[in-house]
Protein backbone atom coordinates (compact mmCIF):
# COMPACT_ATOMS: atom_id res chain seq x y z
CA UNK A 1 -68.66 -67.26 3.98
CA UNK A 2 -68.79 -65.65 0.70
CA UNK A 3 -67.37 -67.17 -2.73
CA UNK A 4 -66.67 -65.18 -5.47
CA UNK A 5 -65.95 -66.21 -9.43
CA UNK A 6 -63.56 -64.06 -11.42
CA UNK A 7 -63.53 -64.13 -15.56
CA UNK A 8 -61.79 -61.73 -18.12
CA UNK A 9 -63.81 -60.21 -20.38
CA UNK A 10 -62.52 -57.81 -23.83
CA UNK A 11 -64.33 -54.75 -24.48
CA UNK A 12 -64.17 -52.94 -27.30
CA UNK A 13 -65.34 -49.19 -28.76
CA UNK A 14 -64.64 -46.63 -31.85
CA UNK A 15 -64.38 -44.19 -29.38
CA UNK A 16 -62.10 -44.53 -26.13
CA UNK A 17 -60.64 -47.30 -23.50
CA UNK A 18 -63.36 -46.72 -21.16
CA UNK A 19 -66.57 -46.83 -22.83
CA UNK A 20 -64.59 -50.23 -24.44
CA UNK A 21 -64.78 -50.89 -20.17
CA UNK A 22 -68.14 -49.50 -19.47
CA UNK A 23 -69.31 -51.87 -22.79
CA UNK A 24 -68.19 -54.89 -21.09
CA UNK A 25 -69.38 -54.27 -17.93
CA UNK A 26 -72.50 -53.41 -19.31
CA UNK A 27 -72.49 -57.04 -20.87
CA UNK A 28 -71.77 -58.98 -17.93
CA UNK A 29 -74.36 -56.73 -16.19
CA UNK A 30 -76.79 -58.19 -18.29
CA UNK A 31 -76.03 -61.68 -17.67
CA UNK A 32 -74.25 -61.81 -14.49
CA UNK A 33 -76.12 -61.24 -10.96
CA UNK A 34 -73.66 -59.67 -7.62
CA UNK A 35 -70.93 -57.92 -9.85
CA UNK A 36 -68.22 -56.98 -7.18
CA UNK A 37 -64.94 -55.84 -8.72
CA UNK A 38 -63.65 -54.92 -11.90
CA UNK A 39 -60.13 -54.36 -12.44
CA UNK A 40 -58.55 -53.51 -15.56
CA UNK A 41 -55.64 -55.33 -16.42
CA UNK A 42 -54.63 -53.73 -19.97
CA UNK A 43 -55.70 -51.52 -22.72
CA UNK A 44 -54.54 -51.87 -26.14
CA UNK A 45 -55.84 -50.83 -29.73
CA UNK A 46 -56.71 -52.60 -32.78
CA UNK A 47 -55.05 -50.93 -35.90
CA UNK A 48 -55.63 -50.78 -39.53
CA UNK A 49 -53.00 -50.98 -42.03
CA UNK A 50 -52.32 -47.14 -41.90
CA UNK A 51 -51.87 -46.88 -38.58
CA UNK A 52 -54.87 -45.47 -37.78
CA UNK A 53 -56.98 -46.21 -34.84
CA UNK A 54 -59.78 -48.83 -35.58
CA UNK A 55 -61.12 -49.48 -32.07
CA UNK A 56 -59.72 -49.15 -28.03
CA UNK A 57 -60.07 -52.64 -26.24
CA UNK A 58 -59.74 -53.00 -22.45
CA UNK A 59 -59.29 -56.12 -20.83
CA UNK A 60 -61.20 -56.59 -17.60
CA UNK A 61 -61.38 -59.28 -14.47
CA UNK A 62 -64.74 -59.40 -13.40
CA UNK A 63 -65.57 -61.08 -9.76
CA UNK A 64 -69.17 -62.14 -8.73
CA UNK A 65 -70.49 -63.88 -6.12
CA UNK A 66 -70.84 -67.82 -6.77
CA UNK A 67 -74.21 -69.28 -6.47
CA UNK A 68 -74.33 -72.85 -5.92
């Protein structure tokens, strides 16, 4: 039997939703062993006072498998 932890991670980039996705999987990559899933739950972008487009964010569950 198999037990797997999920956590939500932000992302962010100057340039488009999914390197703001790939930088966060990237991240947990780093730190994180047995990545399984990610699923994107929403996208959104940070403004300035213009209206122009400061950076994309994507907000991600990430599952791996639990270690005891």
């Amino acid at each position: 039997m198999s037990v797997y932890k999920v956590i939500e991670l932000i992302g962010t980039s100057a340039t488009s939703w999914e390197d703001a996705a790939a930088q966060a999987v990237a991240k947990a990559r780093s730190s994180l062993r047995e990545l399984r899933i990610v699923e994107v739950n929403k996208l959104d972008m940070k403004l300035d006072e213009a209206g122009n487009i400061l950076a994309y964010r994507a907000r991600l569950n990430v599952s791996f498998k639990y270690e005891d």
